[in-house]
C-alpha atoms as a PDB file:
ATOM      1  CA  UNK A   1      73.375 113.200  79.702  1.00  0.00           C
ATOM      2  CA  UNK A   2      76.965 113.611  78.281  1.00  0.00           C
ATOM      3  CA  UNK A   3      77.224 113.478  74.559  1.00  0.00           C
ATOM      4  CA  UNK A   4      79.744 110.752  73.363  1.00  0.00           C
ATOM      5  CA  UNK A   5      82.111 113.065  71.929  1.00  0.00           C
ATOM      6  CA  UNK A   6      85.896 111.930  73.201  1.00  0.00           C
ATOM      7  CA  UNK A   7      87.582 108.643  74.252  1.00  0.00           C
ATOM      8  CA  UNK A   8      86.395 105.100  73.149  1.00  0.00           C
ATOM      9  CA  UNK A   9      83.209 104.630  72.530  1.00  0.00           C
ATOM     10  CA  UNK A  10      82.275 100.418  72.843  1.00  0.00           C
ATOM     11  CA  UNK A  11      80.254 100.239  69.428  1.00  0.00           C
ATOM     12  CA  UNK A  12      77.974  97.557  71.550  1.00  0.00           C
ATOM     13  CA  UNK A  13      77.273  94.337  70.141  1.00  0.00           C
ATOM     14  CA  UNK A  14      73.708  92.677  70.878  1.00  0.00           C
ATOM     15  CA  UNK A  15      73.447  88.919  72.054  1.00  0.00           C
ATOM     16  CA  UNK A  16      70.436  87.622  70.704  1.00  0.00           C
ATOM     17  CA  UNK A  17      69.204  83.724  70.401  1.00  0.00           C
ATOM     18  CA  UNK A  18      69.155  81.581  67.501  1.00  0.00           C
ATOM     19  CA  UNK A  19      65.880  82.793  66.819  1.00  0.00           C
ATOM     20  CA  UNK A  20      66.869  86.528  66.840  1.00  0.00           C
ATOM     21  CA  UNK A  21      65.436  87.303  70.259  1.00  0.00           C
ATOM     22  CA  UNK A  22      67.247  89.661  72.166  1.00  0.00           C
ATOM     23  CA  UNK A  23      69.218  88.248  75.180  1.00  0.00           C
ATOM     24  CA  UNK A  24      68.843  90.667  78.545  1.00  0.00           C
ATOM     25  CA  UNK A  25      71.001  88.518  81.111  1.00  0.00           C
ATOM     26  CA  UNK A  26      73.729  88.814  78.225  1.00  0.00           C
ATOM     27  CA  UNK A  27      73.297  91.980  77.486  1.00  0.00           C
ATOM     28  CA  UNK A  28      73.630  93.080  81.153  1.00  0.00           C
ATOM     29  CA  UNK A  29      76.665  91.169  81.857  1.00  0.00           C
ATOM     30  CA  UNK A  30      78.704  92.747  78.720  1.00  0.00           C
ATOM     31  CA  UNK A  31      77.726  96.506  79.994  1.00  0.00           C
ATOM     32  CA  UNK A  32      78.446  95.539  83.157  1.00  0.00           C
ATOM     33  CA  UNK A  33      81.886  94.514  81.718  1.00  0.00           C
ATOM     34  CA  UNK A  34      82.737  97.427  79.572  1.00  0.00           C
ATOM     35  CA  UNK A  35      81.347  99.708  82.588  1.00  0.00           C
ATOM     36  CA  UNK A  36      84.031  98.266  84.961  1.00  0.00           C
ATOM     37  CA  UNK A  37      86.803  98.430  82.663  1.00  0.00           C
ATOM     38  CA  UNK A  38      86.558 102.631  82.175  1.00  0.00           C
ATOM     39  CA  UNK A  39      84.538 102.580  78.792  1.00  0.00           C
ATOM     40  CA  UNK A  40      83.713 106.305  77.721  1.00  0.00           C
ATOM     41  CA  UNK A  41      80.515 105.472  75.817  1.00  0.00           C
ATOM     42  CA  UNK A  42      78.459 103.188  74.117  1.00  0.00           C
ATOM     43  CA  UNK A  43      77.285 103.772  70.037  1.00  0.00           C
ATOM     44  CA  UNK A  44      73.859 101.279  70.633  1.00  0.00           C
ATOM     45  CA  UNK A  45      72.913  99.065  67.325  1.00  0.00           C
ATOM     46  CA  UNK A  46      75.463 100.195  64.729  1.00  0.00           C
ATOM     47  CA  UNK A  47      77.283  98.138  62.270  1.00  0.00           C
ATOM     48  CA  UNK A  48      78.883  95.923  65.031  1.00  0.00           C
ATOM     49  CA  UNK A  49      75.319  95.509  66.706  1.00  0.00           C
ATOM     50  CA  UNK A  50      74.063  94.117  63.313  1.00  0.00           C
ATOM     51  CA  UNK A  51      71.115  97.043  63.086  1.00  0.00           C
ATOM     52  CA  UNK A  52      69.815  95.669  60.049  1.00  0.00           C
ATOM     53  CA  UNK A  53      69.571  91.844  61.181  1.00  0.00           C
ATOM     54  CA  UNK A  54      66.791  93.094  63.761  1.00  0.00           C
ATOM     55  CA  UNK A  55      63.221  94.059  63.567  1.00  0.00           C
ATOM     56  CA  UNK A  56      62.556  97.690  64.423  1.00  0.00           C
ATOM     57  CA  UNK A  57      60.102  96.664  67.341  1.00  0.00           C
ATOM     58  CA  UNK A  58      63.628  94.519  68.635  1.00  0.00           C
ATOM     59  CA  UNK A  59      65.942  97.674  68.382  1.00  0.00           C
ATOM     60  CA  UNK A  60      63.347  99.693  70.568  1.00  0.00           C
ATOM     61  CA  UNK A  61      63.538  97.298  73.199  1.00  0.00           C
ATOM     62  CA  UNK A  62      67.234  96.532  73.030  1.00  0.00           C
ATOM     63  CA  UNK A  63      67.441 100.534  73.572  1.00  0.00           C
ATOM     64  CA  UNK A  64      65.382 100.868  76.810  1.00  0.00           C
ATOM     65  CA  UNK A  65      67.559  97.497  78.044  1.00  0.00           C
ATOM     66  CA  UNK A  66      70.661  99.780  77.372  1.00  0.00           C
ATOM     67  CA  UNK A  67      69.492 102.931  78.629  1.00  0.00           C
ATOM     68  CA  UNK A  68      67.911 100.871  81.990  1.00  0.00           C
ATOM     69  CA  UNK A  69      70.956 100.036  82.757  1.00  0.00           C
ATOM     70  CA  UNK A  70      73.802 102.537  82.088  1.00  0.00           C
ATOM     71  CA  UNK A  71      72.613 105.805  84.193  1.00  0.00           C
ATOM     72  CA  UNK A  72      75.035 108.315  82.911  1.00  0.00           C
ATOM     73  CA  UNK A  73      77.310 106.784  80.438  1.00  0.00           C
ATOM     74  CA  UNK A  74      77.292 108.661  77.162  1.00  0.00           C
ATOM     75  CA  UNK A  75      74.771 107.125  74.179  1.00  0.00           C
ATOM     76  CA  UNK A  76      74.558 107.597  70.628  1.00  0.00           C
ATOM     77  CA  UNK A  77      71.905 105.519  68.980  1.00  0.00           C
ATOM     78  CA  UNK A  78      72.250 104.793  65.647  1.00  0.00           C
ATOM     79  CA  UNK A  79      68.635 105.369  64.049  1.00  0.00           C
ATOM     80  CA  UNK A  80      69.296 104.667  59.888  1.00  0.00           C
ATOM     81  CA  UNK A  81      66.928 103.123  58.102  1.00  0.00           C
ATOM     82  CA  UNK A  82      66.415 103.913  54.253  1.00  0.00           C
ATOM     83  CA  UNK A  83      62.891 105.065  54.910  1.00  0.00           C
ATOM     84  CA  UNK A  84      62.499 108.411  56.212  1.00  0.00           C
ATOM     85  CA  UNK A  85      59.365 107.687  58.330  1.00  0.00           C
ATOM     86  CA  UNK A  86      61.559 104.850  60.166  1.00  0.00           C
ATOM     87  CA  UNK A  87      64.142 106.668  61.146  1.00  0.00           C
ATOM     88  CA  UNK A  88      61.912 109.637  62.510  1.00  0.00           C
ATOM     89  CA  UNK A  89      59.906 107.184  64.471  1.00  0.00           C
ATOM     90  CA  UNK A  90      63.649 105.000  65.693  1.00  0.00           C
ATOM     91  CA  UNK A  91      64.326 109.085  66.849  1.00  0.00           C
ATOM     92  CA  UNK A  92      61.725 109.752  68.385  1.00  0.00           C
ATOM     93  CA  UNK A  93      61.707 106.967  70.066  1.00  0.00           C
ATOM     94  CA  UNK A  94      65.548 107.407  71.031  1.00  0.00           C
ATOM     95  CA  UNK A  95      64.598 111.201  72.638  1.00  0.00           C
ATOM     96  CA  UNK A  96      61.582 109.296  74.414  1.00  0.00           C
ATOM     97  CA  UNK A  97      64.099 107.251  76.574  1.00  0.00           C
ATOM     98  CA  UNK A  98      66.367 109.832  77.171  1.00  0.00           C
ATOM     99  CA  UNK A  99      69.518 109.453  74.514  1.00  0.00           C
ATOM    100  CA  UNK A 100      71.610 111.878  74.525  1.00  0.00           C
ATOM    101  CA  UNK A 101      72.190 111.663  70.834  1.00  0.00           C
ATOM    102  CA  UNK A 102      71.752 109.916  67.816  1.00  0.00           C
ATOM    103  CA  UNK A 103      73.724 108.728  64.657  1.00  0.00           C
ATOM    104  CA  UNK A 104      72.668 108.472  61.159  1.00  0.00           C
ATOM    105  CA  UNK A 105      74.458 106.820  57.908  1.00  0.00           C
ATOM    106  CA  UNK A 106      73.428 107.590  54.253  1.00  0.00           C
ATOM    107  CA  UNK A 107      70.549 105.539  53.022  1.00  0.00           C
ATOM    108  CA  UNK A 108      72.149 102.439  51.048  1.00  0.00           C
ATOM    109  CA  UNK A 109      71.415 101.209  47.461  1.00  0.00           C
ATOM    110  CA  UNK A 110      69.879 103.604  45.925  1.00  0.00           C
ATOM    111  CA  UNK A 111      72.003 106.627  44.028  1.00  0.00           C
ATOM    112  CA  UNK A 112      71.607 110.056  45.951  1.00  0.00           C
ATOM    113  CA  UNK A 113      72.874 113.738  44.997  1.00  0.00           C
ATOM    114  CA  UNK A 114      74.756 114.753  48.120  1.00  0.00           C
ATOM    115  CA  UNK A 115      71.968 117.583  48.286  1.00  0.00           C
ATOM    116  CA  UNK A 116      69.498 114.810  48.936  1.00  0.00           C
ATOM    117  CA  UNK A 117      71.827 113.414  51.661  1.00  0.00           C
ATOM    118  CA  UNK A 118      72.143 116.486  53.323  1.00  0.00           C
ATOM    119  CA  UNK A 119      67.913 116.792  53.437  1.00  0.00           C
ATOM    120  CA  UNK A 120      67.359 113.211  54.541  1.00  0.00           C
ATOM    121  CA  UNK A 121      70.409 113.850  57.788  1.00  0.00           C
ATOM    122  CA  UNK A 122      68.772 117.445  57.931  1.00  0.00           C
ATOM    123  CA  UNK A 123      64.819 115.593  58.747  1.00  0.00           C
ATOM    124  CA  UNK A 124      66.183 112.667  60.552  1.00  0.00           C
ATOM    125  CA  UNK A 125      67.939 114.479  63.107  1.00  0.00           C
ATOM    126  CA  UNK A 126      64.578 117.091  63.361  1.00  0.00           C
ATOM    127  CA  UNK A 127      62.035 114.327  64.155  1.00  0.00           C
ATOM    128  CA  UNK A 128      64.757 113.270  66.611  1.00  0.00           C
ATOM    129  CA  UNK A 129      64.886 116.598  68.244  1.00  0.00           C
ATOM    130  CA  UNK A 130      69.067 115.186  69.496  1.00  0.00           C
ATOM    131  CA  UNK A 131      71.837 116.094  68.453  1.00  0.00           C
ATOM    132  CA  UNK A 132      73.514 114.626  65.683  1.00  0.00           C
ATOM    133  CA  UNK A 133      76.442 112.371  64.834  1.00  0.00           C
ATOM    134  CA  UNK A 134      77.029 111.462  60.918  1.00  0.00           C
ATOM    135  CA  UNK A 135      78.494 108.417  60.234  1.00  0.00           C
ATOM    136  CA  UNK A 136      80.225 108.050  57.085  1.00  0.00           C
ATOM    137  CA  UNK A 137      80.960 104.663  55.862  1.00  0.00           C
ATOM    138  CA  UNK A 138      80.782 104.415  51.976  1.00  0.00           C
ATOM    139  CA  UNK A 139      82.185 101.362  51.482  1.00  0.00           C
ATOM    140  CA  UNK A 140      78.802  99.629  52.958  1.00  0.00           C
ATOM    141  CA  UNK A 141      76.342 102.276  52.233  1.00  0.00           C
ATOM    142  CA  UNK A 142      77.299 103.350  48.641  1.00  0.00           C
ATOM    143  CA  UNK A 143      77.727 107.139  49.555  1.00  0.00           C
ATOM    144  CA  UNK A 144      80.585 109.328  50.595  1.00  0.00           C
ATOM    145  CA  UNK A 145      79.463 112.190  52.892  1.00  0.00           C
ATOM    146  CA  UNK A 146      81.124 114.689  51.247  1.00  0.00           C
ATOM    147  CA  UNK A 147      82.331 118.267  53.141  1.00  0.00           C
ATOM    148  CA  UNK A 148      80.066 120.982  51.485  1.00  0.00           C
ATOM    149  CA  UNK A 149      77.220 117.937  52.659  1.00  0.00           C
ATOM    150  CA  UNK A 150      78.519 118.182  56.230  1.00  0.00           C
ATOM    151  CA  UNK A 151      78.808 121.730  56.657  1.00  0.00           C
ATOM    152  CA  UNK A 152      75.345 121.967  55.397  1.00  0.00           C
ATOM    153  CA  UNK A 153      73.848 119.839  57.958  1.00  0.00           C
ATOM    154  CA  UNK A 154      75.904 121.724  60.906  1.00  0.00           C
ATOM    155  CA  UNK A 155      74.084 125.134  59.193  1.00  0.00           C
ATOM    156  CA  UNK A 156      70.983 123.247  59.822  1.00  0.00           C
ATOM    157  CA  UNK A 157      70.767 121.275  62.919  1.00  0.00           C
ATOM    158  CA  UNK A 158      72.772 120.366  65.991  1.00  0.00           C
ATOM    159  CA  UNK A 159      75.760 118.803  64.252  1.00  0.00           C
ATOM    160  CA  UNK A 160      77.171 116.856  67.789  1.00  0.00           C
ATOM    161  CA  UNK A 161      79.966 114.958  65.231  1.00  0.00           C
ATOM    162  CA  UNK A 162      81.273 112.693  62.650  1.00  0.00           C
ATOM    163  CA  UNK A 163      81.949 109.280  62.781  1.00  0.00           C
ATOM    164  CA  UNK A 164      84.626 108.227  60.124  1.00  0.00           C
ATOM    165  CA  UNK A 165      84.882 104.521  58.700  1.00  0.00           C
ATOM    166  CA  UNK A 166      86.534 103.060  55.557  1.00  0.00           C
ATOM    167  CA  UNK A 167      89.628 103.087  53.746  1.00  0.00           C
ATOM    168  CA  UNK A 168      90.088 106.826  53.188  1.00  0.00           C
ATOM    169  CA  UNK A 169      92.111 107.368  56.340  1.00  0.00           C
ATOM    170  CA  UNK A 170      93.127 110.982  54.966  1.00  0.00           C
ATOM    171  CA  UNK A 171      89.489 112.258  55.181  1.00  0.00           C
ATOM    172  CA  UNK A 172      89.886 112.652  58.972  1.00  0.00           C
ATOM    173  CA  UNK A 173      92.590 115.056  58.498  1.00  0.00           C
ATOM    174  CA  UNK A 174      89.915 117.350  55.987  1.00  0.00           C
ATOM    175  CA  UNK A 175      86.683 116.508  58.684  1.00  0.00           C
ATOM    176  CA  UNK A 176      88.792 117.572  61.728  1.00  0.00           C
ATOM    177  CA  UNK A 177      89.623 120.683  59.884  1.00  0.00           C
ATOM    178  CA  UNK A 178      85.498 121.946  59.281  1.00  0.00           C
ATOM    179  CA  UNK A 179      84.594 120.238  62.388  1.00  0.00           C
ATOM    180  CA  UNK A 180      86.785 123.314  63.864  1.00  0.00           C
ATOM    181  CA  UNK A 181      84.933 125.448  61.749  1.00  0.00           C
ATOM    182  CA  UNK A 182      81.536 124.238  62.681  1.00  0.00           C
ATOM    183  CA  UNK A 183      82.003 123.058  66.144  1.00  0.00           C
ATOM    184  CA  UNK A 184      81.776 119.295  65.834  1.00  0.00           C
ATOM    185  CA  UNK A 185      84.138 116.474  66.783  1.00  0.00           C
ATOM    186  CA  UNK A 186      85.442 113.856  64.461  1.00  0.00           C
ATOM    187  CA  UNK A 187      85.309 110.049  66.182  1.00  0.00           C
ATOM    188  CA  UNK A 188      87.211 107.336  63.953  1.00  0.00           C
ATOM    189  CA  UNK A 189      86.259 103.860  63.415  1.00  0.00           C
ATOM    190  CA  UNK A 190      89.910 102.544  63.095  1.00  0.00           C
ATOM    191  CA  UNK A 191      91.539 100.875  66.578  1.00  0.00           C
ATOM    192  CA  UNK A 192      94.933 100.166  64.061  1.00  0.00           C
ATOM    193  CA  UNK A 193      95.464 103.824  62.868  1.00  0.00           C
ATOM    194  CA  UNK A 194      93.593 105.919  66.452  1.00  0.00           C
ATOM    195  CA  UNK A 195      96.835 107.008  67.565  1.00  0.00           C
ATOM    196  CA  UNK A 196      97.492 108.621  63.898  1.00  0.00           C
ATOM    197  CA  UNK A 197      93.865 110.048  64.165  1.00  0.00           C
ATOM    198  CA  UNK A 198      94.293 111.412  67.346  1.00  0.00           C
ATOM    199  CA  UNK A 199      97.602 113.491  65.863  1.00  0.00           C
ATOM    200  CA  UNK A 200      95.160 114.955  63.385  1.00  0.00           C
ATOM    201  CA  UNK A 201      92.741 115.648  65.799  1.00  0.00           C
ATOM    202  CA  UNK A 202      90.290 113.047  66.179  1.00  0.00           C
ATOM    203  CA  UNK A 203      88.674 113.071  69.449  1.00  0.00           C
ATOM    204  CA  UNK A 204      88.580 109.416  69.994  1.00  0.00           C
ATOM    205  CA  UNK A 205      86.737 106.229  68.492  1.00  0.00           C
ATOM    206  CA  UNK A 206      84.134 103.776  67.972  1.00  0.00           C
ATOM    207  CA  UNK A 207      85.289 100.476  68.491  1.00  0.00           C
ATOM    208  CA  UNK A 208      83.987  96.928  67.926  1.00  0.00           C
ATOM    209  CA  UNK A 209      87.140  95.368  69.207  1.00  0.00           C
ATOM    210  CA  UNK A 210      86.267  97.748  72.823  1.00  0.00           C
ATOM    211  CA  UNK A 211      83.541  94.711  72.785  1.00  0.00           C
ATOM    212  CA  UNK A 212      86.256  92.131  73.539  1.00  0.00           C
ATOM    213  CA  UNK A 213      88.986  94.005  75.430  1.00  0.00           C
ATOM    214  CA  UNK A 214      88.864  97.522  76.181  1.00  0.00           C
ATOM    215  CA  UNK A 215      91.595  97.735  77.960  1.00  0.00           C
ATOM    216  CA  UNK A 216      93.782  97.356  75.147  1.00  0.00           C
ATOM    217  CA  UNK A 217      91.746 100.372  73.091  1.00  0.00           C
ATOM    218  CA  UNK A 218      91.633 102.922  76.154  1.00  0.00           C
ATOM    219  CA  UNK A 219      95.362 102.283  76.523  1.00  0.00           C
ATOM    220  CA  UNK A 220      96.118 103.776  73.139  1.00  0.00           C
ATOM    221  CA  UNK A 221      93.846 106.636  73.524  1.00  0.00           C
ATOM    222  CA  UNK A 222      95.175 107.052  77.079  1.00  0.00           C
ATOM    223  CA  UNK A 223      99.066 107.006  76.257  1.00  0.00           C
ATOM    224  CA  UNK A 224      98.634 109.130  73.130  1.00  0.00           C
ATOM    225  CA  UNK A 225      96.664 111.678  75.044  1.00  0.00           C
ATOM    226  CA  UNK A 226      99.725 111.886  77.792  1.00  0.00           C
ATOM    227  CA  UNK A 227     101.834 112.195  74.763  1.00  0.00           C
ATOM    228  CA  UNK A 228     103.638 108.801  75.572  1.00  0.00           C
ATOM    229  CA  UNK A 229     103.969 107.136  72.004  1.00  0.00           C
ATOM    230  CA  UNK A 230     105.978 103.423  73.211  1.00  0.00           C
ATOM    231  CA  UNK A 231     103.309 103.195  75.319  1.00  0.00           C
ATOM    232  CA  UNK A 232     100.948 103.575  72.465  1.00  0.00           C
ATOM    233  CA  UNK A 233     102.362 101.981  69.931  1.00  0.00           C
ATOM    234  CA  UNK A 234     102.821  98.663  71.599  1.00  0.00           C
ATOM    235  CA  UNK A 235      99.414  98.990  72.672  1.00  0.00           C
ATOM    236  CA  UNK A 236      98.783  99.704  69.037  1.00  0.00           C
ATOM    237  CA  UNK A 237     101.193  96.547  67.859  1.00  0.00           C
ATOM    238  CA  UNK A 238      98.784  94.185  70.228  1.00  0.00           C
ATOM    239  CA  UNK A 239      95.518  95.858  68.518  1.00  0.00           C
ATOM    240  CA  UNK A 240      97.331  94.637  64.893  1.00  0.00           C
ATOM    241  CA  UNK A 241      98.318  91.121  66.110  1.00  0.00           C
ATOM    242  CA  UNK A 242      94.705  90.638  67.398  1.00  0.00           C
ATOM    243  CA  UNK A 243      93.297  92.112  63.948  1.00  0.00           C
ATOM    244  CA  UNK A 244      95.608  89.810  62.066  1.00  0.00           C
ATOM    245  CA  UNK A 245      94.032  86.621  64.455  1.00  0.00           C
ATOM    246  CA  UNK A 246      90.533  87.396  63.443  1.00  0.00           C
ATOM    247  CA  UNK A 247      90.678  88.030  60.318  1.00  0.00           C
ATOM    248  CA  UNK A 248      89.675  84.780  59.042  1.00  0.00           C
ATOM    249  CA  UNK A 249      86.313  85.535  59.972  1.00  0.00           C
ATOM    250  CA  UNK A 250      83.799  87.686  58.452  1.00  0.00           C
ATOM    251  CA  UNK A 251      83.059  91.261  60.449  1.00  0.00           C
ATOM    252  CA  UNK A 252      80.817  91.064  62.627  1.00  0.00           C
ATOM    253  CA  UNK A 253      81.562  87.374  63.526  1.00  0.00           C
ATOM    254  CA  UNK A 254      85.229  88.703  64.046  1.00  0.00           C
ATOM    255  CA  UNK A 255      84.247  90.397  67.033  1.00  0.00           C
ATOM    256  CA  UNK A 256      82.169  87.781  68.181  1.00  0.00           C
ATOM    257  CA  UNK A 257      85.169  85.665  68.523  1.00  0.00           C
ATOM    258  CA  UNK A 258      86.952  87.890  69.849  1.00  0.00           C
ATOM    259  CA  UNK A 259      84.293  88.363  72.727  1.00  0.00           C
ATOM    260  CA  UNK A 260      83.753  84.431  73.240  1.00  0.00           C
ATOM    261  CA  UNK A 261      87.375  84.159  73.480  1.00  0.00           C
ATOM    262  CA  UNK A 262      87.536  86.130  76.273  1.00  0.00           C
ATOM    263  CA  UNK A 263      84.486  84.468  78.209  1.00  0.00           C
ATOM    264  CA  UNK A 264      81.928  86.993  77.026  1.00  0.00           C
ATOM    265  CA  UNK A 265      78.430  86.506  76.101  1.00  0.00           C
ATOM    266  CA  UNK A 266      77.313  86.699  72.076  1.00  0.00           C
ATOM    267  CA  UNK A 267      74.657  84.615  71.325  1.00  0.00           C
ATOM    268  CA  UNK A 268      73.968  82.839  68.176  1.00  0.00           C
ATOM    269  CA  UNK A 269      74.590  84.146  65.182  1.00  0.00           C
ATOM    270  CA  UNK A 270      72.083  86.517  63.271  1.00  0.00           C
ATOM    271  CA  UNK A 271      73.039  84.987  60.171  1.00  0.00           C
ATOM    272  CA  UNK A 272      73.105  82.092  58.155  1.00  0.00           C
ATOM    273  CA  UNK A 273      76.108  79.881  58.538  1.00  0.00           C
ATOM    274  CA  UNK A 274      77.736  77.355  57.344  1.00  0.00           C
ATOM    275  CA  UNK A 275      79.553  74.393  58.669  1.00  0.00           C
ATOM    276  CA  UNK A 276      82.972  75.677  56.884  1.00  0.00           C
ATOM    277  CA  UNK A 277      82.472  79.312  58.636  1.00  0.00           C
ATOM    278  CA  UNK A 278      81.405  77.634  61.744  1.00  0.00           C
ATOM    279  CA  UNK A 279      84.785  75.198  62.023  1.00  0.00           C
ATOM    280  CA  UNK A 280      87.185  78.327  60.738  1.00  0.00           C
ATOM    281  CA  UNK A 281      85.286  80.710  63.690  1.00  0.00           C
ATOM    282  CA  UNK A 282      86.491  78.039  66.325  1.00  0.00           C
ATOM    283  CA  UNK A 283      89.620  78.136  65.151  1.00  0.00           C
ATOM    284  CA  UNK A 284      89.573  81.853  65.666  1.00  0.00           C
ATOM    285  CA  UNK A 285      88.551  81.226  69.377  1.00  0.00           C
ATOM    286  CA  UNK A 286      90.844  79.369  70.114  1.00  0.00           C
ATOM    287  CA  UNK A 287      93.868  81.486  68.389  1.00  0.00           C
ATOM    288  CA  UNK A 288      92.800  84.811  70.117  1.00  0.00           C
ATOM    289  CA  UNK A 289      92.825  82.680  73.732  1.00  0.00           C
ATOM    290  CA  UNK A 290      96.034  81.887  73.369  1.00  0.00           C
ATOM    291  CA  UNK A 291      96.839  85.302  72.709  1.00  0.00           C
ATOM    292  CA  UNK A 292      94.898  86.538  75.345  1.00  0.00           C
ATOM    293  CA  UNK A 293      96.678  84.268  77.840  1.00  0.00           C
ATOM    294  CA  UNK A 294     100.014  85.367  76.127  1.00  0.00           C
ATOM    295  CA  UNK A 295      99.313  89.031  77.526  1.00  0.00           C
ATOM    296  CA  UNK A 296      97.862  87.756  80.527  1.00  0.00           C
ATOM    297  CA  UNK A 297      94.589  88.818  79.571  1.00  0.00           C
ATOM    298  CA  UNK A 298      92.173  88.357  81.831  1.00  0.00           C
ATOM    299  CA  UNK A 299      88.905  86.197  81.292  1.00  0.00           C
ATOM    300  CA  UNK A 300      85.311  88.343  81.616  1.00  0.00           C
END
């Protein structure tokens, strides 16, 4: 299989039931969705597929639903845990089913030297045995993935990429740089700022917006790659608006609106929730549909 390494990569979200089990018929209508629309890849059970709101034994399964039912389409599988032994077992289990790849962010909470970062990427993606993608979001884990951290891990094992989150927007410019050097890609988690990434040489990005309309994400990638920048930047301007509708809510319930707005399948939340959070959410729906049917957005 095709590593996820360009394009937009649908950072899947997982419909589960109000008691946390995981929802196939759901499931199988949203990759149906994003399949049909021209998605590039899928990141399966990262931060918008609420990872650590499941049971390991639940993010097996909800792997071999994925991989059953997307042949081809390029996977990375995000396998962190904070225990080692998890996230060799969540790897090998990934190989087992035939991912392509897998993705792994710095173990939260606890205070790490970057050395220690470097060893815990350097096992996980060994018990894998799959290439890896980093994914450095410091703002939920605790940890910047620093360069000399990075460039240790691609002298180590298959270093596939980097997948930059967070506020430090500049970093890509410094990680596009050593990815040249070490022959690794740099994917962004920003849909507002992609076509900026892209002029530094990001290869594409993880989105959880892709969730709710894809469209709208592959047409920035798309015009910026033709080198058509009104194209992208209204496409961009849209992205903003929709950001600035959601934003109410609480990531992930953000993109969960988003999704029901446009007729898709969620679920029930993973969280608690209160009645406040529950009336604002509906709110949200309804703002983004009117949106949607402003652009002539099509239902799912």
């Amino acid at each position: 299989m095709t590593l996820p390494q360009a394009g937009i990569i649908a950072a899947l979200w997982t419909p589960t039931d109000r008691d946390g089990q995981l929802l196939p018929d759901e499931l199988k209508a949203n990759l149906e969705f994003l399949q049909r629309r021209g998605i590039h890849g899928l990141m399966v059970l990262g931060s918008t597929g609420e990872f650590l709101r499941l049971p390991r034994a639940a993010r097996m399964r909800f792997l071999e639903l994925v991989r059953a039912q997307t042949g081809a389409l390029p996977l990375m599988v995000n396998i962190s845990h904070v225990r080692l032994a998890a996230v060799a077992e969540l790897g090998r289990h990934a190989r087992e089913v035939g991912a392509p790849s897998v993705s792994l962010l710095a173990p939260w909470f606890y205070p790490l030297a970057q050395a220690d970062l470097a060893e815990f990427f350097c096992r996980g993606a060994e018990a894998a045995g799959l290439p890896l993608f980093l994914y450095n979001f410091p703002e939920r884990t605790g940890h910047r993935i620093n360069l000399e951290t990075i460039a240790a891990v691609a002298d180590r094992v298959r270093l596939a990429g980097v997948k930059q989150s967070g506020a430090e927007f500049d970093y890509h410019r410094d990680l596009v740089a050593l990815g040249r050097q070490k022959d690794f890609v740099v994917l962004t988690g920003g849909e507002c700022r992609l076509a900026e990434a892209m002029a530094l040489g990001v290869s594409g990005c993880v989105s959880g917006l892709a969730n709710a309309t894809p469209e709208l994400v592959l047409e920035i990638y798309e015009a910026t790659k033709a080198g058509d920048a009104e194209r992208a930047g209204l496409a961009t301007a849209r992205v903003k608006r929709l950001v600035s509708a959601l934003a109410e809510v609480q990531f992930p319930l953000d993109v969960a609106a988003a999704m029901e707005a446009r007729g898709l399948p969620t679920g029930q939340p993973k969280q608690a929730v209160s009645a406040a959070t529950r009336a604002c959410y509906q709110r949200v729906v309804g703002n983004v549909r009117a949106l949607y049917a402003q652009w002539g957005v099509a239902p799912g």
